[in-house]
N, C-alpha and C. Protein backbone atom coordinates (compact mmCIF):
# COMPACT_ATOMS: atom_id res chain seq x y z
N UNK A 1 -20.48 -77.71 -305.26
CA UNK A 1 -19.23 -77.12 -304.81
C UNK A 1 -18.55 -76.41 -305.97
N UNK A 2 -18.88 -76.96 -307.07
CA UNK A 2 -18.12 -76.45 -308.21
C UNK A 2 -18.58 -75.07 -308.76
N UNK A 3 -19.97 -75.07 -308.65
CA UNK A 3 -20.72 -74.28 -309.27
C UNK A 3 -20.79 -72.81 -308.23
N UNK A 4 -20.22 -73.20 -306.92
CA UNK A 4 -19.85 -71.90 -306.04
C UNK A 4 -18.64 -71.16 -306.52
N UNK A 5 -17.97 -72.50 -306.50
CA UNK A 5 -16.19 -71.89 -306.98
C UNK A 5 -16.63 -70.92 -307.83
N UNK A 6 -16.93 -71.82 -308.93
CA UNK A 6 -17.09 -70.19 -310.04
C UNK A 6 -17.73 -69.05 -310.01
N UNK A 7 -18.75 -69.11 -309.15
CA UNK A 7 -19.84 -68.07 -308.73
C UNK A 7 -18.87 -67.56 -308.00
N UNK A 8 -17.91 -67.68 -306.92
CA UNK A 8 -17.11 -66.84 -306.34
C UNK A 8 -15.78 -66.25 -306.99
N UNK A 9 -15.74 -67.03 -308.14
CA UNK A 9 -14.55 -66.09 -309.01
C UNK A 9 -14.96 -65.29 -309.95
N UNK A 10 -16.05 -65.73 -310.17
CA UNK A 10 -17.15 -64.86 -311.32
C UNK A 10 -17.15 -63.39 -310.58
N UNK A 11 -17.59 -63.32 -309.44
CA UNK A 11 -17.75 -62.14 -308.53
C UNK A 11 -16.53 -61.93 -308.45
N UNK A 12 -15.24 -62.35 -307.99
CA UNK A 12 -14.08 -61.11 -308.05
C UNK A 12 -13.87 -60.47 -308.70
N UNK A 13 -14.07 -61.25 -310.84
CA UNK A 13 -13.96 -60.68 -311.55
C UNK A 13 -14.54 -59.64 -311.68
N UNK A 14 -15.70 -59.69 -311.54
CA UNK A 14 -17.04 -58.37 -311.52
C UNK A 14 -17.06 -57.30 -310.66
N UNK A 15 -16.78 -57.61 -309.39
CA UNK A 15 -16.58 -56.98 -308.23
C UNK A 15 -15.05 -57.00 -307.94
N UNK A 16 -13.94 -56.62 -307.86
CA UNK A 16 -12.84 -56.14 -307.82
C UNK A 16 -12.54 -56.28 -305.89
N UNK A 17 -13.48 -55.33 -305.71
CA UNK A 17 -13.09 -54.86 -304.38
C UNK A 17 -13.99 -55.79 -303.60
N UNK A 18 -14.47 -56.59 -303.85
CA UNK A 18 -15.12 -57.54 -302.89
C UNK A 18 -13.88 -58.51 -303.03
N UNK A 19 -13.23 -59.12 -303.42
CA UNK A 19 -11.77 -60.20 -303.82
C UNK A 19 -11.41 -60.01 -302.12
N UNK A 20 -11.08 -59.01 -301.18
CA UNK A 20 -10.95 -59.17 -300.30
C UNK A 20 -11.60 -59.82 -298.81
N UNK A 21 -13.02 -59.14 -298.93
CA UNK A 21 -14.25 -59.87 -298.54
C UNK A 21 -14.09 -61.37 -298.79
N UNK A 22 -14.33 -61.84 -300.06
CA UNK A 22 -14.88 -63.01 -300.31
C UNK A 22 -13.58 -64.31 -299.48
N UNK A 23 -12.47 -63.72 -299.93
CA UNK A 23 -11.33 -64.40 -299.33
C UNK A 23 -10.99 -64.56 -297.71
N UNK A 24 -12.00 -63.81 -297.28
CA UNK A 24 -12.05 -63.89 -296.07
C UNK A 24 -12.79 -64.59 -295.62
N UNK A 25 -14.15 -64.29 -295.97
CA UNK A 25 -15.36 -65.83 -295.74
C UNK A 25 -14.99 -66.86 -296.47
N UNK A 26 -14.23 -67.25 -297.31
CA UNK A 26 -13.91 -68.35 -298.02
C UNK A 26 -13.54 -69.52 -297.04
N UNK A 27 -13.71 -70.51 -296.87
CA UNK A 27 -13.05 -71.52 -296.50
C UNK A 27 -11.98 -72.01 -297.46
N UNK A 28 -10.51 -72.24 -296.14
CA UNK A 28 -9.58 -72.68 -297.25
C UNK A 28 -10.03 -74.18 -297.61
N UNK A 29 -10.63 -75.21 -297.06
CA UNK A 29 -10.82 -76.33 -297.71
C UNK A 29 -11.92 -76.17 -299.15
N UNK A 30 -12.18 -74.83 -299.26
CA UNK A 30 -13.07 -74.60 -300.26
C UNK A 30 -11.84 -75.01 -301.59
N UNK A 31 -11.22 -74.23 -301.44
CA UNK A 31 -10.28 -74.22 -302.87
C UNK A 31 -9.46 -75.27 -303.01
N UNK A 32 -8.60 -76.13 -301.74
CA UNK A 32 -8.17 -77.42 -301.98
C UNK A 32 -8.54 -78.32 -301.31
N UNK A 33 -9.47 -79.28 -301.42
CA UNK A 33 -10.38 -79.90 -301.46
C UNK A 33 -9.37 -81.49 -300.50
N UNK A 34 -8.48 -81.71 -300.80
CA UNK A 34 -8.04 -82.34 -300.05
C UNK A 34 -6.67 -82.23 -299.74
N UNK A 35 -6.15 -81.69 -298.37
CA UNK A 35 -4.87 -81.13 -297.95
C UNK A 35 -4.34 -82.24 -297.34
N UNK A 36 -5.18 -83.44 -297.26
CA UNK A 36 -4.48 -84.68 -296.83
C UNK A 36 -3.70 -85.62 -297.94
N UNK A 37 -3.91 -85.46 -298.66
CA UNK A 37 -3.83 -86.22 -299.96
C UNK A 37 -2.61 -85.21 -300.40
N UNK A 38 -2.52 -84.08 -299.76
CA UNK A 38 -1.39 -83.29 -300.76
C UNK A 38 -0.07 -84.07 -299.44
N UNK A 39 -1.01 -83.40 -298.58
CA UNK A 39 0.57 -83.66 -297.52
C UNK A 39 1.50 -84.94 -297.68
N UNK A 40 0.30 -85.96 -297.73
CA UNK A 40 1.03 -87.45 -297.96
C UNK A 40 2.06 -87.50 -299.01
N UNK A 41 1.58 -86.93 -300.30
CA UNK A 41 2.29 -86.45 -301.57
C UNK A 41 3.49 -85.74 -301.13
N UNK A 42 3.58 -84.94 -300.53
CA UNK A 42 5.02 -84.11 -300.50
C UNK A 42 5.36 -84.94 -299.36
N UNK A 43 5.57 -85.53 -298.17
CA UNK A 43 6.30 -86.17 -297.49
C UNK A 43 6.80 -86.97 -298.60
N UNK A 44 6.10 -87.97 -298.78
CA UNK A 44 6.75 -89.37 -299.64
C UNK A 44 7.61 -88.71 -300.90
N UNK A 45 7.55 -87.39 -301.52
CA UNK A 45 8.34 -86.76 -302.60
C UNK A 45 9.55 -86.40 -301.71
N UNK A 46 8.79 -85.47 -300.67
CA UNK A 46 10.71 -85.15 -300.41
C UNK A 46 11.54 -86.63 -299.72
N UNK A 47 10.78 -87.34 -299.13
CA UNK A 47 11.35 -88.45 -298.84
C UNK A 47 12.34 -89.11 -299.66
N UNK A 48 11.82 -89.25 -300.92
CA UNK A 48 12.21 -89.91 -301.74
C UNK A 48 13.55 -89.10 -302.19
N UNK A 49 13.28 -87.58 -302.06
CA UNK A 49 14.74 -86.52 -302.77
C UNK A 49 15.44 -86.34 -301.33
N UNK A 50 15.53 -87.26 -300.38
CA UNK A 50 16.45 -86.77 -298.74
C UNK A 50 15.87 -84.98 -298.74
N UNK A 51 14.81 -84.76 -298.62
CA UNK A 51 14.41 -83.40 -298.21
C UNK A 51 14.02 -83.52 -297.02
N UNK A 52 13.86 -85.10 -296.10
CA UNK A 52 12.92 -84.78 -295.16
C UNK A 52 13.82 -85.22 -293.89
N UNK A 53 13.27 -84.43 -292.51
CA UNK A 53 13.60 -84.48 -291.50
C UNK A 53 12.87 -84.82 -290.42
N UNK A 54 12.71 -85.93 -290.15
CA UNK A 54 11.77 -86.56 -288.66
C UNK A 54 12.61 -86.13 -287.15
N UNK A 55 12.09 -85.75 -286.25
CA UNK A 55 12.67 -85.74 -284.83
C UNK A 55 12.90 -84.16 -284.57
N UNK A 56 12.13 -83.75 -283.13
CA UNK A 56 12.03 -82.44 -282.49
C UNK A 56 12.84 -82.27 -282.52
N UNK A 57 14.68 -82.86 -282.35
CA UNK A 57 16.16 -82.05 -281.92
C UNK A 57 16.49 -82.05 -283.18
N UNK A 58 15.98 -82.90 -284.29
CA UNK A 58 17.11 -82.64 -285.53
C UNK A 58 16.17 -82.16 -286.18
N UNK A 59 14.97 -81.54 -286.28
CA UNK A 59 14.08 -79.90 -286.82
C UNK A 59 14.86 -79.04 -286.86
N UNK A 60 15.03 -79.11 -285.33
CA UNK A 60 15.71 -77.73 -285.05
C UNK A 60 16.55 -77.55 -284.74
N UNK A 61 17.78 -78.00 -284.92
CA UNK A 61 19.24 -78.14 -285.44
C UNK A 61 18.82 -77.45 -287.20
N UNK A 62 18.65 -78.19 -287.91
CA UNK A 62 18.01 -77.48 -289.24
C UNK A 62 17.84 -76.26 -288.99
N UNK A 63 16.28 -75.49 -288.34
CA UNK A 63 16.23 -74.94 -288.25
C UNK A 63 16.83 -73.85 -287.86
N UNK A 64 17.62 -73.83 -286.95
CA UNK A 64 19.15 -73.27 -286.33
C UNK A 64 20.01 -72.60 -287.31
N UNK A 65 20.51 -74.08 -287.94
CA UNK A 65 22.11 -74.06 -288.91
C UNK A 65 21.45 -73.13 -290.07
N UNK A 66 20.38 -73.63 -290.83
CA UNK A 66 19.81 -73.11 -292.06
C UNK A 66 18.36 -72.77 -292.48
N UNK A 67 18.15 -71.73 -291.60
CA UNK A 67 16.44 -71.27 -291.51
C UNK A 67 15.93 -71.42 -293.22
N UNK A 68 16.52 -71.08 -293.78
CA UNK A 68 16.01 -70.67 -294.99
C UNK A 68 15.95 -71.97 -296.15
N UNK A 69 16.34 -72.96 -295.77
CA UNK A 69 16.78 -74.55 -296.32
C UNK A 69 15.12 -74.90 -296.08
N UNK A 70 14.21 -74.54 -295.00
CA UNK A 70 12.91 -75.44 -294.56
C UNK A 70 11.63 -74.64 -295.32
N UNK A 71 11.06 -75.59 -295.55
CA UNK A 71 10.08 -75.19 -296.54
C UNK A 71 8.57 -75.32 -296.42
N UNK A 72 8.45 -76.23 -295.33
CA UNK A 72 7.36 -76.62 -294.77
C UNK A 72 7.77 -77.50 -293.29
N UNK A 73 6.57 -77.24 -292.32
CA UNK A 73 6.53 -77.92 -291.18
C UNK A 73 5.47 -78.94 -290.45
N UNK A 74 5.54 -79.83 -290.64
CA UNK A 74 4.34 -80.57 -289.72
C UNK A 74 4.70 -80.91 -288.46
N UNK A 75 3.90 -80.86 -287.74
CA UNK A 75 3.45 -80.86 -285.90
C UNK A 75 2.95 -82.30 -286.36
N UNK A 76 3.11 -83.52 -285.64
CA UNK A 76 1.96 -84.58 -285.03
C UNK A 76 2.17 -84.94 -283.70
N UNK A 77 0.64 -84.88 -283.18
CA UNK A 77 0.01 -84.69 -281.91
C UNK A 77 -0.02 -86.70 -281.62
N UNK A 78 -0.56 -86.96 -280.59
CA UNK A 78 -1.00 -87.99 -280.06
C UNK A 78 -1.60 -87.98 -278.72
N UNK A 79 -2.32 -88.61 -278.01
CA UNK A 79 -2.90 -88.71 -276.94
C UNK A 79 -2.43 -88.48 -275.92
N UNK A 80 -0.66 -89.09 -276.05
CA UNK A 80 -0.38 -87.88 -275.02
C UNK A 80 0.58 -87.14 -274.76
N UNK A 81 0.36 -86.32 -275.96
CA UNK A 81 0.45 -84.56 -276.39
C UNK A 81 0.19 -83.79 -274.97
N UNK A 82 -1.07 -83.98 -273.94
CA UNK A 82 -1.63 -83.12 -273.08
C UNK A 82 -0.75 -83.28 -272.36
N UNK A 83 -0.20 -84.49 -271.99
CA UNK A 83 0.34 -84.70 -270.88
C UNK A 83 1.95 -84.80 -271.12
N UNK A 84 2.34 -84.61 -271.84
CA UNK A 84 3.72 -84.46 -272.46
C UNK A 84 4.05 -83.17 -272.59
N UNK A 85 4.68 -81.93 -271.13
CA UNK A 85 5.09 -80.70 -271.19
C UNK A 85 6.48 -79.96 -271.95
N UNK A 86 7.08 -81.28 -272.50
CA UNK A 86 8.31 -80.43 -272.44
C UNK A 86 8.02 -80.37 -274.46
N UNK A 87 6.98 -81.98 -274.78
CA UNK A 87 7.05 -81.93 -276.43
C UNK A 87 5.94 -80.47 -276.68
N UNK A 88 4.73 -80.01 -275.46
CA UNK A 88 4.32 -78.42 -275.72
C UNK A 88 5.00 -77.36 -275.84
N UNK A 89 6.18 -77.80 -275.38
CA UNK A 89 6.89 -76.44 -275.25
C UNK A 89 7.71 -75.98 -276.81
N UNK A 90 8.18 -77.71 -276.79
CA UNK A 90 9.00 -77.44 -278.28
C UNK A 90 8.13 -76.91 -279.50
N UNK A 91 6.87 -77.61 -279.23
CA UNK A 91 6.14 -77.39 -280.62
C UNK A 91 5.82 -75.67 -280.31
N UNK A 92 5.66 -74.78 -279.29
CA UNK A 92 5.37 -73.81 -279.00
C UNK A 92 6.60 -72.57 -279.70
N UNK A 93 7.91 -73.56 -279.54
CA UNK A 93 9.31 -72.80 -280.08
C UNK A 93 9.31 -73.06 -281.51
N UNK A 94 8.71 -74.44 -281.94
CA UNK A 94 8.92 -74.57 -283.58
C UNK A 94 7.82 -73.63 -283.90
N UNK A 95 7.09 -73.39 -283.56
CA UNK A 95 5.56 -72.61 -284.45
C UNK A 95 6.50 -71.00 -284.14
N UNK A 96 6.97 -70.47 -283.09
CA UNK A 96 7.16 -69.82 -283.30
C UNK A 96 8.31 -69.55 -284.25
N UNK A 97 9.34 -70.16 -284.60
CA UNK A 97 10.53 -69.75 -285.39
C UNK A 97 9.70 -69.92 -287.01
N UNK A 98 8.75 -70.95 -287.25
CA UNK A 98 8.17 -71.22 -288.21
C UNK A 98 7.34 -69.56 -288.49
N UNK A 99 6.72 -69.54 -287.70
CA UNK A 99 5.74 -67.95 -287.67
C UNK A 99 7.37 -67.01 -287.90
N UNK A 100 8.12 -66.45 -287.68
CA UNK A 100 9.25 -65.60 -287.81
C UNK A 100 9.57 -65.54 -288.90
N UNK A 101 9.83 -66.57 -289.17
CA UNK A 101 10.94 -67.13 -290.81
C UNK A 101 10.14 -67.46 -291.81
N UNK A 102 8.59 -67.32 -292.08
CA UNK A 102 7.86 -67.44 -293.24
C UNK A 102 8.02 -68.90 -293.58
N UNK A 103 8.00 -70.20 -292.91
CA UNK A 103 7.47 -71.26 -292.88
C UNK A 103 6.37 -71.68 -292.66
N UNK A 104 5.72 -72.57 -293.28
CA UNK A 104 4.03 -72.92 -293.57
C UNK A 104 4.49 -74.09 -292.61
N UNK A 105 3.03 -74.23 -291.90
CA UNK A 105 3.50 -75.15 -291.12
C UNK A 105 2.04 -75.64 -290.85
N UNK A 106 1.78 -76.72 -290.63
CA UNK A 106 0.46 -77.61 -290.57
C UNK A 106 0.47 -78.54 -289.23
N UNK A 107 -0.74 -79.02 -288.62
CA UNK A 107 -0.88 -79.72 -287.15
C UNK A 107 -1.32 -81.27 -287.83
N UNK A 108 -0.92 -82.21 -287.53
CA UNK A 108 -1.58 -83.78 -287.67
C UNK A 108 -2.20 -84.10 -286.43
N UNK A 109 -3.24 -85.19 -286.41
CA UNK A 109 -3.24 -85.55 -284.77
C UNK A 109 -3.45 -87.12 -284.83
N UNK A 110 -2.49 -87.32 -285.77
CA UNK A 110 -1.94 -89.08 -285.61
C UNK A 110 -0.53 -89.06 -286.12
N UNK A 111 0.11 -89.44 -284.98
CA UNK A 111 1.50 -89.60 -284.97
C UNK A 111 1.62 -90.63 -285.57
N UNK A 112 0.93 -92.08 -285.17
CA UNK A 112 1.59 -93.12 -286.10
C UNK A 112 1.17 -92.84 -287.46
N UNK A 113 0.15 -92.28 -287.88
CA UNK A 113 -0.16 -92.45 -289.24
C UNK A 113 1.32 -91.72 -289.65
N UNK A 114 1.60 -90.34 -289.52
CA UNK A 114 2.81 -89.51 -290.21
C UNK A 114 4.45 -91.01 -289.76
N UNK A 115 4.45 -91.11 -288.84
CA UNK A 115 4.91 -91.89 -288.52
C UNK A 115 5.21 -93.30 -290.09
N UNK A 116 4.04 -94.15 -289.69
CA UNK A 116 3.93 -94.68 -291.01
C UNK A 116 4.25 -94.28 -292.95
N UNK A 117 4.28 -93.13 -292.93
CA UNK A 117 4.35 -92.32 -294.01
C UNK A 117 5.81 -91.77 -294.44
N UNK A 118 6.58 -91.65 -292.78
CA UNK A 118 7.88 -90.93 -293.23
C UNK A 118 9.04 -91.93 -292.51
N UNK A 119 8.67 -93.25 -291.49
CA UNK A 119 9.28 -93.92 -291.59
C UNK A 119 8.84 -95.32 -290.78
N UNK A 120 9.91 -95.98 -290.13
CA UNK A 120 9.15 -97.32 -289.60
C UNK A 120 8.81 -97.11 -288.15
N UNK A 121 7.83 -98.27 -287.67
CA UNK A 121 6.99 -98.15 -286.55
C UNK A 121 7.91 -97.55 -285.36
N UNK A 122 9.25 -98.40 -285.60
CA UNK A 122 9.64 -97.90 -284.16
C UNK A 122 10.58 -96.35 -284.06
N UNK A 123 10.16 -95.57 -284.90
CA UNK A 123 10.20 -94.15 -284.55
C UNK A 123 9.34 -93.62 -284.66
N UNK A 124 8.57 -93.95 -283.42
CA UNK A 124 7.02 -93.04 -283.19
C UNK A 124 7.22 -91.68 -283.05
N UNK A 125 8.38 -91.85 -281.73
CA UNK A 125 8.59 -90.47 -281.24
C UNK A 125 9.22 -89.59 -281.93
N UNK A 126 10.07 -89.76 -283.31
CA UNK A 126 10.60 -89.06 -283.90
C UNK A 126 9.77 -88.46 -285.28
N UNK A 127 8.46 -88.85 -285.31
CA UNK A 127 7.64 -88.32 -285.97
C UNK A 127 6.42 -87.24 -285.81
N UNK A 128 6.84 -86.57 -284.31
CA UNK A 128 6.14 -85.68 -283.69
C UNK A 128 6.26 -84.20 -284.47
N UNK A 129 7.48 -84.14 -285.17
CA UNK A 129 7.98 -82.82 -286.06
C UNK A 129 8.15 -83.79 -287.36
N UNK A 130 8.21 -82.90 -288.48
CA UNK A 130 8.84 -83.60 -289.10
C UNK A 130 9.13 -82.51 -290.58
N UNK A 131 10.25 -81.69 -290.96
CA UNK A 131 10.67 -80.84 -291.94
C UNK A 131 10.92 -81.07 -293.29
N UNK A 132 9.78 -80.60 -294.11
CA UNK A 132 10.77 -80.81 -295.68
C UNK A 132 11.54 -79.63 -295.74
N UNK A 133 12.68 -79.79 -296.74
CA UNK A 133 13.75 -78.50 -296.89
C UNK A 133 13.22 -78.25 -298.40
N UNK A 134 13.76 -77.14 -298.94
CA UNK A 134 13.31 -76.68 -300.27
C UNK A 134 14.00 -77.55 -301.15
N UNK A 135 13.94 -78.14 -302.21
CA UNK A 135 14.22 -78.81 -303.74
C UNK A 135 15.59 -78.35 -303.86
N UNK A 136 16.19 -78.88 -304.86
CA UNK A 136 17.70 -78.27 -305.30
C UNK A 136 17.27 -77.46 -305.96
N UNK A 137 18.61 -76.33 -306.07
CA UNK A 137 17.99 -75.78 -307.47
C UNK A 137 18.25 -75.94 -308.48
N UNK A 138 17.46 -75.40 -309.59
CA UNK A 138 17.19 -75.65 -310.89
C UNK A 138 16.38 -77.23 -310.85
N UNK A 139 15.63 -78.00 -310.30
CA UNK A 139 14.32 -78.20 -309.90
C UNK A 139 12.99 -78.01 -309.78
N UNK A 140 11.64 -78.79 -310.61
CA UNK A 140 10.91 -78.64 -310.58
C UNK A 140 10.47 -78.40 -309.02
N UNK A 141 9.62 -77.33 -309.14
CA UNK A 141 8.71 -77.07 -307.34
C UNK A 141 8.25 -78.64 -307.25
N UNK A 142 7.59 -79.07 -306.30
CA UNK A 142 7.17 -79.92 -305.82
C UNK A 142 5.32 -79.26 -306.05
N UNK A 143 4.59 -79.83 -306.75
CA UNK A 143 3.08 -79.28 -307.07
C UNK A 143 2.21 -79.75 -305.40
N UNK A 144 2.13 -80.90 -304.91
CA UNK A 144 1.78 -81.09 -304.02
C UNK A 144 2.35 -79.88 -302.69
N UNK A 145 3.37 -79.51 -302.65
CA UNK A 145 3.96 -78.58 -301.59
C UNK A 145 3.09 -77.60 -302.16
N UNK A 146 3.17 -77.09 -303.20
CA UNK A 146 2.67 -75.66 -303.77
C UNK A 146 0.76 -76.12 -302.98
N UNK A 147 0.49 -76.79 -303.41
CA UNK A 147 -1.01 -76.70 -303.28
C UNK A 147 -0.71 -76.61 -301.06
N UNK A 148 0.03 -77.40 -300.63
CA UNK A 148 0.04 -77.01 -298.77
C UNK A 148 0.45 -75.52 -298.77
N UNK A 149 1.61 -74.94 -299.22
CA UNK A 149 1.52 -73.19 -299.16
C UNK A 149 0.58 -72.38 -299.08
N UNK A 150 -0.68 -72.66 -300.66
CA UNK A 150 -1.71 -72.32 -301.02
C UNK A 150 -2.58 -72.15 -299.41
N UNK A 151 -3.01 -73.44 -299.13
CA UNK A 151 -3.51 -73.98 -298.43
C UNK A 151 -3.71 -73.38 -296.96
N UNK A 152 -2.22 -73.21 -296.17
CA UNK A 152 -1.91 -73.05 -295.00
C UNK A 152 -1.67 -70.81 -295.18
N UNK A 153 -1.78 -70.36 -296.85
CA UNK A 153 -1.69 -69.16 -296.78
C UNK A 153 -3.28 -68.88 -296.64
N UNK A 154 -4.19 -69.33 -297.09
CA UNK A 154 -5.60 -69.53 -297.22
C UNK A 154 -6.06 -69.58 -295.90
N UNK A 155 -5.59 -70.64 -294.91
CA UNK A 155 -6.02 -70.74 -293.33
C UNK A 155 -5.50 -69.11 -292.63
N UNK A 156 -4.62 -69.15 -292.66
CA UNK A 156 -3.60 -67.58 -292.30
C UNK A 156 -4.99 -66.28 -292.64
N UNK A 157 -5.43 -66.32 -293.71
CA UNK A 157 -6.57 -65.92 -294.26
C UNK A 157 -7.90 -65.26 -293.19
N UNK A 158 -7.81 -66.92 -292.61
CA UNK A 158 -9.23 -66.54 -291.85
C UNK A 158 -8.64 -67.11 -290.60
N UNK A 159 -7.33 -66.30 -289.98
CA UNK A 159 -7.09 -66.07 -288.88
C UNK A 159 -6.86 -68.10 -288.15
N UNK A 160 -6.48 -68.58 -289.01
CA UNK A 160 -6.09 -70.47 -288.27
C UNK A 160 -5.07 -70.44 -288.76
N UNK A 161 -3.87 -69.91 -287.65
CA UNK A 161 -2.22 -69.88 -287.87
C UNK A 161 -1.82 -71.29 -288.00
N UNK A 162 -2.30 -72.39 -287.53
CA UNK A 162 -1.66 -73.40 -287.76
C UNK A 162 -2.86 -74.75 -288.07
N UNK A 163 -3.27 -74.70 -288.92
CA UNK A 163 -4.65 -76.03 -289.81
C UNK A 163 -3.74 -77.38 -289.73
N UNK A 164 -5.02 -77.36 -289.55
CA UNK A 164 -4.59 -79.25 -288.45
C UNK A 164 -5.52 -79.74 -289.93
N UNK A 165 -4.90 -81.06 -290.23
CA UNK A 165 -4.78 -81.51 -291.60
C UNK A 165 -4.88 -83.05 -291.26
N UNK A 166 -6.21 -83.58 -292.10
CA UNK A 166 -6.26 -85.27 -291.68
C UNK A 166 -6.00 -86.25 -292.64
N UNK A 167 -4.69 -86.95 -292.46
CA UNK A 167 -4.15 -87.41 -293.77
C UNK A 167 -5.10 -88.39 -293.31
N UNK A 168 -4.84 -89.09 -295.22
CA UNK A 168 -5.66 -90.00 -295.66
C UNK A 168 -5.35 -91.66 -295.15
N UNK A 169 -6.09 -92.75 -295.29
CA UNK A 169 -5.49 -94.50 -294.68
C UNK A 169 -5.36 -94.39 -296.04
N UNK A 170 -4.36 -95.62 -296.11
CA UNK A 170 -3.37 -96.74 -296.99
C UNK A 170 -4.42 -96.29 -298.25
């Protein structure tokens, strides 16, 4: 895997005008290798700095009052996602304001795990969305967020508007 990486940066360098090509066949899990391991990382960071927001009505209240405050978005799915019309609809309105407003936004498909990660068992249901807002400023970036940007600009890449992402167990 390693020895591609460089063979494929070796060639942009060399080749200029292939950089577009190659980024297109690239797989984004090519370049960050584990987007589960980042996500867990920036929940539990902004957690820790009150950046984070669990629950479909208070997303988007956020989203509403201060588009430009959100910095990233996760979707988590559960079994029954299919059969639950009105939580399709919302996630259909968050992807889209997310797609509008230049928010990165990522799919889970274990609610309790995100659940587990951003708070306790008995807010399952409020872990179906869940928003970090941007850092204060004059604040280090958050490196884990930077590598999901990377990541979810990379999927955008090869046409997967929204990369469904499998965080890691305990």
């Amino acid at each position: 895997m390693v020895c591609k990486m460089l063979v494929l940066e070796e060639a942009q360098t060399l080749f200029p005008g292939l950089s577009d090509h190659i980024s297109l066949t690239q797989s984004p899990t090519l370049t960050m290798q584990s987007p589960g391991k980042s996500l867990k990382e920036a929940l539990l960071g902004a957690q820790s700095d009150g950046r984070l927001t669990a629950g479909v009505y208070e997303s988007a209240k956020i989203m509403t009052d201060d588009p430009d405050s959100v910095s990233f978005c996760v979707l988590a799915m559960d079994e029954d996602f299919q059969c639950d019309i009105a939580l399709q609809i919302h996630f259909t309105l968050i992807q889209s304001f997310c797609f509008d407003n230049d928010i990165s936004i990522v799919r889970v498909s274990d609610t309790q795990r995100v659940a587990e990660i951003v708070g306790d068992k008995a807010q399952l249901e409020d872990a179906h969305c869940v928003l970090i807002t941007n850092p204060a400023e004059g604040s280090w970036e958050d490196p884990a967020l930077e590598k999901l940007h990377l990541f979810c600009e990379e999927s955008r890449n090869v046409n997967d508007w929204v990369p469904e992402i499998v965080l890691p167990e305990r």
